[in-house]
Protein backbone atom coordinates (compact mmCIF):
# COMPACT_ATOMS: atom_id res chain seq x y z
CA UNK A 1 0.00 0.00 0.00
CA UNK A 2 1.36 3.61 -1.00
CA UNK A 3 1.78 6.19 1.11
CA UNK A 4 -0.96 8.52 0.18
CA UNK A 5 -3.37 5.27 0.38
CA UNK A 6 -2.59 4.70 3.84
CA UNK A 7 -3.29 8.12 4.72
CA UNK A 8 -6.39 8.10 2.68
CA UNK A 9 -7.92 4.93 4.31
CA UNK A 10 -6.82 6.33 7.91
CA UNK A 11 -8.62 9.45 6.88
CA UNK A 12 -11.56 7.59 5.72
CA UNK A 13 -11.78 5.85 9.33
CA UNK A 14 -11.36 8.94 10.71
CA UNK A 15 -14.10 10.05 9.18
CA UNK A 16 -16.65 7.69 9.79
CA UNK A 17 -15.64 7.91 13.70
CA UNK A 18 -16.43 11.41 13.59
CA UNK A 19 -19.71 10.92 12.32
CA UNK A 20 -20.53 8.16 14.50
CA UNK A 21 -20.12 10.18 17.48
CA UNK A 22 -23.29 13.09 17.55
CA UNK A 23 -21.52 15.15 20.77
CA UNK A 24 -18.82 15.65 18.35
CA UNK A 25 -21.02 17.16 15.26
CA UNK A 26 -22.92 19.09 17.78
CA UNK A 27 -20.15 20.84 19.23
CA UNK A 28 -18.35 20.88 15.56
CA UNK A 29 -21.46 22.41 13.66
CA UNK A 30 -24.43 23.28 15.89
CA UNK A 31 -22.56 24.59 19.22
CA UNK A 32 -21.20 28.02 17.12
CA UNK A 33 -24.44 28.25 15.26
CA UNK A 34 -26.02 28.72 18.78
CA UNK A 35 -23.87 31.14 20.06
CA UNK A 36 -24.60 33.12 16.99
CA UNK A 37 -27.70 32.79 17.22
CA UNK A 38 -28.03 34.36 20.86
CA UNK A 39 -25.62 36.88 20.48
CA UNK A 40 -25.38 38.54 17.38
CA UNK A 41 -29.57 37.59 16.15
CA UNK A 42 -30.65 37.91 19.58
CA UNK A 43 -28.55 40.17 21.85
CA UNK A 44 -27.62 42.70 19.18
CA UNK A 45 -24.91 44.11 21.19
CA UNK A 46 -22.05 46.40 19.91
CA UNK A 47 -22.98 50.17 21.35
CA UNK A 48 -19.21 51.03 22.22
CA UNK A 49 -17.26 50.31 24.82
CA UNK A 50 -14.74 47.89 25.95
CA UNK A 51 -16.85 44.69 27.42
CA UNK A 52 -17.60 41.66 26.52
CA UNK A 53 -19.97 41.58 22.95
CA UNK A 54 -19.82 45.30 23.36
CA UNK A 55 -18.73 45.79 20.02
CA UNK A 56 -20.37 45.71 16.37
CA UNK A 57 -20.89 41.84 15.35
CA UNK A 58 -18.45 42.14 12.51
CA UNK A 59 -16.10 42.41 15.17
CA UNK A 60 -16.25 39.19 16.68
CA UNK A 61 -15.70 37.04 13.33
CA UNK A 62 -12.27 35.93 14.34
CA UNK A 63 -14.07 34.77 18.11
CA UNK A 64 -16.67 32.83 16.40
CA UNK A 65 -14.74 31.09 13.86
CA UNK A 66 -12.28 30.14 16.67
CA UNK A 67 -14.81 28.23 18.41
CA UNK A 68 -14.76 25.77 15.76
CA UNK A 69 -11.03 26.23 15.09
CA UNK A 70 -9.53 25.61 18.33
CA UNK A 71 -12.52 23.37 20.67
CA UNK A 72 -12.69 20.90 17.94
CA UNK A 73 -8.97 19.77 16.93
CA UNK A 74 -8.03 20.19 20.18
CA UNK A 75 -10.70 17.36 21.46
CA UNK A 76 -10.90 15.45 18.59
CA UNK A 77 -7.27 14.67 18.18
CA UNK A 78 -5.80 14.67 21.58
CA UNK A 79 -9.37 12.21 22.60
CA UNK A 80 -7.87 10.24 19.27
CA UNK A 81 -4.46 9.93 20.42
CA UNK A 82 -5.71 8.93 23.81
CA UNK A 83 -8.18 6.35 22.79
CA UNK A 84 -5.92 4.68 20.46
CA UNK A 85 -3.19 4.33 23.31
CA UNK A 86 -5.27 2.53 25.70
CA UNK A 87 -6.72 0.20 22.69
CA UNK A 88 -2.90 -0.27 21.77
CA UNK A 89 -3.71 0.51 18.18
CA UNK A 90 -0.80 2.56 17.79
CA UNK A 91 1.08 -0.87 18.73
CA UNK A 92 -0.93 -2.33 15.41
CA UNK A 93 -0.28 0.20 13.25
CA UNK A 94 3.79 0.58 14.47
CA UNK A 95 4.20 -2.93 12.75
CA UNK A 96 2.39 -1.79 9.37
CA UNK A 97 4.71 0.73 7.14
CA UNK A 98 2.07 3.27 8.33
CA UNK A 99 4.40 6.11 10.41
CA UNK A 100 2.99 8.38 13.25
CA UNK A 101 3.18 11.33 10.92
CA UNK A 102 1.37 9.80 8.36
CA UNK A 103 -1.61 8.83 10.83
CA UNK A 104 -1.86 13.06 12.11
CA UNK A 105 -1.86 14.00 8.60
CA UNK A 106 -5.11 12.28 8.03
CA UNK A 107 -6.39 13.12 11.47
CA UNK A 108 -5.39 16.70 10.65
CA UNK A 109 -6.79 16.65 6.75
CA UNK A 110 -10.06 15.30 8.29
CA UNK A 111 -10.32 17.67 11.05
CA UNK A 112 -9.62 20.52 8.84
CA UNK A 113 -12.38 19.50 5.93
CA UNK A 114 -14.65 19.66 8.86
CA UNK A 115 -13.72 22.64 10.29
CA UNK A 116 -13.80 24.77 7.06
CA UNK A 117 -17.04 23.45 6.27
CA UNK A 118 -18.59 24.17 9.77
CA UNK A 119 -16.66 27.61 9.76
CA UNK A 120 -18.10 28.11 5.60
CA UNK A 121 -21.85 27.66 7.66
CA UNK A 122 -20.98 29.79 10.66
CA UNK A 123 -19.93 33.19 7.52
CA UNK A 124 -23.05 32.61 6.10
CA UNK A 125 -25.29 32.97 9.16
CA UNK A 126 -23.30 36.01 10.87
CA UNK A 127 -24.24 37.53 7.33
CA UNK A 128 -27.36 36.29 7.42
CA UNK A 129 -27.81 38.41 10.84
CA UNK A 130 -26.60 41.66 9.53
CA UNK A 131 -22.83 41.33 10.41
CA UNK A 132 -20.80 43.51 8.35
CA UNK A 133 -17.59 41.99 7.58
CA UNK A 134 -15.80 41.05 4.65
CA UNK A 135 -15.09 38.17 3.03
CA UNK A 136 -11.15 38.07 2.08
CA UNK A 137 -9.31 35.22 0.71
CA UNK A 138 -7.30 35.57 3.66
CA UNK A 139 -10.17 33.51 5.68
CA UNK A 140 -9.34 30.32 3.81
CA UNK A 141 -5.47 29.92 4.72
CA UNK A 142 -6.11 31.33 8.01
CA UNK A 143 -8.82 28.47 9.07
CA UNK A 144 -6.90 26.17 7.28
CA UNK A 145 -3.24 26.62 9.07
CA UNK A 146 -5.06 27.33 12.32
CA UNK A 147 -6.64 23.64 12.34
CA UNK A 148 -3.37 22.23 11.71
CA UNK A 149 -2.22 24.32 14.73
CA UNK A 150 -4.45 23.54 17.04
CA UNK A 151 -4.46 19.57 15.57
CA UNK A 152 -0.81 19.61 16.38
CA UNK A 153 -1.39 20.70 19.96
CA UNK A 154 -4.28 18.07 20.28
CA UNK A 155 -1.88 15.63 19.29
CA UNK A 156 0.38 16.71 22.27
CA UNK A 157 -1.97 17.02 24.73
CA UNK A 158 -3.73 13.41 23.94
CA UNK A 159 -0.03 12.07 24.20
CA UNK A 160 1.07 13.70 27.53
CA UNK A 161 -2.46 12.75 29.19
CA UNK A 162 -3.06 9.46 31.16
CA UNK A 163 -6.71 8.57 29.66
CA UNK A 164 -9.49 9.63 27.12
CA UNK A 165 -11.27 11.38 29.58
CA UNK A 166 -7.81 13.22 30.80
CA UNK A 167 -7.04 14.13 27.13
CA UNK A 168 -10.79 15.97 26.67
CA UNK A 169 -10.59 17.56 30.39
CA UNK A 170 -6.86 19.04 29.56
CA UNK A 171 -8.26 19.92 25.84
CA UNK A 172 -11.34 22.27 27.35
CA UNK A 173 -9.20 23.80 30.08
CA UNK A 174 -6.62 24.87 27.65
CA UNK A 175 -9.00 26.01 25.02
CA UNK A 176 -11.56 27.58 27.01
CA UNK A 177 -8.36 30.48 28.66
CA UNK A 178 -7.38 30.66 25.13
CA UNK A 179 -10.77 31.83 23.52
CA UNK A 180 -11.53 34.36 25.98
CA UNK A 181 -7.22 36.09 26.55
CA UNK A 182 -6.56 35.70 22.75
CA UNK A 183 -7.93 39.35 21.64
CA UNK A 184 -11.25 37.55 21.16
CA UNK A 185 -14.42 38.24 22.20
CA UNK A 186 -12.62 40.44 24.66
CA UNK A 187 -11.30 43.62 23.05
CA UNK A 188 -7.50 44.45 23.90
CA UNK A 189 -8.96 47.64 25.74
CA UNK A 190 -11.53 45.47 28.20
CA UNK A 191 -7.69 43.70 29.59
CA UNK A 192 -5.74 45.14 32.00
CA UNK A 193 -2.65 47.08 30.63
CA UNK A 194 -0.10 44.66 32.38
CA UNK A 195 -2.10 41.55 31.15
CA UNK A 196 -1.96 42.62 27.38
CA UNK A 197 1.28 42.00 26.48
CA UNK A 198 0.91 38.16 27.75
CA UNK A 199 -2.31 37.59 24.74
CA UNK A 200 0.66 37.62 22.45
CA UNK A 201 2.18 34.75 23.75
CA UNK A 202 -1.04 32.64 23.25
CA UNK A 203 -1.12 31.23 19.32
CA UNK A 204 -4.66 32.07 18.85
CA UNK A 205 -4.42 35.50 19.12
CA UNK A 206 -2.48 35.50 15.79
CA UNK A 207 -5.87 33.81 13.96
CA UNK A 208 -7.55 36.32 15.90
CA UNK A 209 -5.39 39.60 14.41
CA UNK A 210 -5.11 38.15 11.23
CA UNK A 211 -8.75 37.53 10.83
CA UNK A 212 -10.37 40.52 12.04
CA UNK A 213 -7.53 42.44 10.16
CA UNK A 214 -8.15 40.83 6.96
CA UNK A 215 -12.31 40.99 7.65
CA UNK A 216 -12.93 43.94 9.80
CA UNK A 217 -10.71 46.72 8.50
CA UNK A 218 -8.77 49.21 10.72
CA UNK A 219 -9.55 47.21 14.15
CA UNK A 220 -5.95 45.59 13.62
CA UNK A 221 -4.21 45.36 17.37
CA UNK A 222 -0.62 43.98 18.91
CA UNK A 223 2.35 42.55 17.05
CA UNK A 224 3.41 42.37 14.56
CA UNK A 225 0.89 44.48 12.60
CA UNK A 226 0.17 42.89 9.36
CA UNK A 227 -2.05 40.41 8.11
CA UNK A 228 0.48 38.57 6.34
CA UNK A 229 2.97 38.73 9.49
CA UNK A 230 0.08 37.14 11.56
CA UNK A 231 -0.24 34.56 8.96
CA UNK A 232 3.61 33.99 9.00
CA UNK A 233 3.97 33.69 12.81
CA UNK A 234 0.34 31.17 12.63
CA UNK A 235 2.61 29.09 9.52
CA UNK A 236 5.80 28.86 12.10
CA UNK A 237 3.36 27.78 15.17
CA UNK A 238 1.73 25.21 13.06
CA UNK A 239 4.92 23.60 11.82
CA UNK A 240 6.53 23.20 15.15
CA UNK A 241 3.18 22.33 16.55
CA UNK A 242 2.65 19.65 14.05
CA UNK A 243 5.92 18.23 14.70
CA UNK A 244 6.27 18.36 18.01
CA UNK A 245 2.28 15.89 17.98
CA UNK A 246 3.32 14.03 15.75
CA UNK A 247 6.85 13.36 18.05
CA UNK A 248 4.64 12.69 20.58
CA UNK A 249 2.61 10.28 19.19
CA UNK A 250 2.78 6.82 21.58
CA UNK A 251 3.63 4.43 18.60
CA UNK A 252 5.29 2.10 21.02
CA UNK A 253 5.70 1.75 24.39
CA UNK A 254 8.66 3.97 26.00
């Protein structure tokens, strides 16, 4: 079997286990579509100020979208990683000319078909509600890179956690900090001036810039100060992140 057919049939699995499990769409479709649904058809805030969902909905594109792009590599994967560890799967596939790599690609290409697709749905209903954003052709490389981030650090976390349940409890309580201190759906202004600095350091916030830069012009906040410098720094994260997973991976006992 090639290369490109393993990773096409592990993909395929993939796949189907995703659709098997209906938290998973929920969460991956229907979760996002709710919170736009409350907040910018329902709530309608966005009268000024610094607070949370205090600005116009446009706004709070990049915080939306994110939903999707970190919560659901993040469980999927490192849940993946952890279930196939205590099945000892990865001790199956270590003996076929499948490599670890090869096995987070097609976790990675499925997760990302599915988040594009869910994140496609979520554009098309903030417009629906009178968001005024625009669509760039920035969005597409930007969702796309930013799955394979946040797949790479699902990867890790599944490794370094001691059960299936561990890997999902580790998965929400890094994501959850990281949607609300990554320049968000909490404006830079709404932080303490001391705390600011440290959003830089988390690897969302670069989605976040880059995004709102490319779709809600002029509202473009910390460093570096370009959309295709955010997009750079997201390119380097997702590289080492990718690597670092895939390093990670249990394929044998240590």
């Amino acid at each position: 079997m090639s290369r490109s057919s393993r990773v096409v049939a592990e993909a395929r699995a993939a796949y189907k286990s995703f659709v098997r499990r209906r938290v998973a769409v929920f969460f991956t479709f229907f979760f996002p579509i709710l919170l736009i649904v409350i907040f910018a058809g329902l709530v309608r805030t966005g009268g000024g100020g610094t607070g949370l969902f205090s600005q116009p909905p446009g706004y709070y594109v990049p915080a939306y979208l994110a939903v999707v792009v970190l919560f659901t590599p993040l469980s999927r994967v490192g849940s993946e990683v952890a279930r196939f560890r205590e099945g000892n799967r990865f001790e199956k596939l270590a003996a076929s000319p499948m490599r670890r790599w090869e096995w987070l690609v097609a976790q990675t290409a499925v997760n990302t078909a599915l988040i594009a697709l869910a994140c496609a749905a979520l554009l098309a209903l903030l417009a629906a509600t009178g968001a005024q954003f625009r669509l760039s052709p920035w969005l597409v490389p930007f969702v796309l890179t930013g799955s394979v981030l946040f797949c790479g650090i699902g990867a890790v976390l599944g490794a370094l956690a001691d059960s299936q349940d561990g890997a999902i409890t580790a998965s929400n309580g890094v994501a959850l900090p990281l949607l609300f201190l990554s320049n968000t759906f909490l404006s830079p202004a709404s932080l303490p001036a001391w705390f600011r600095p440290v959003t830089d350091l988390s690897p969302l916030s670069y989605f976040a810039y880059g995004v709102r830069a490319a779709t809600y012009p002029g509202n473009h906040a910390g460093w570096p100060g370009s959309v295709g410098a955010d997009y750079a720094v997201l390119c380097v994260l997702a590289v080492v992140a990718f690597a670092l997973g895939a390093w990670l991976i249990p394929w044998t006992e240590r």
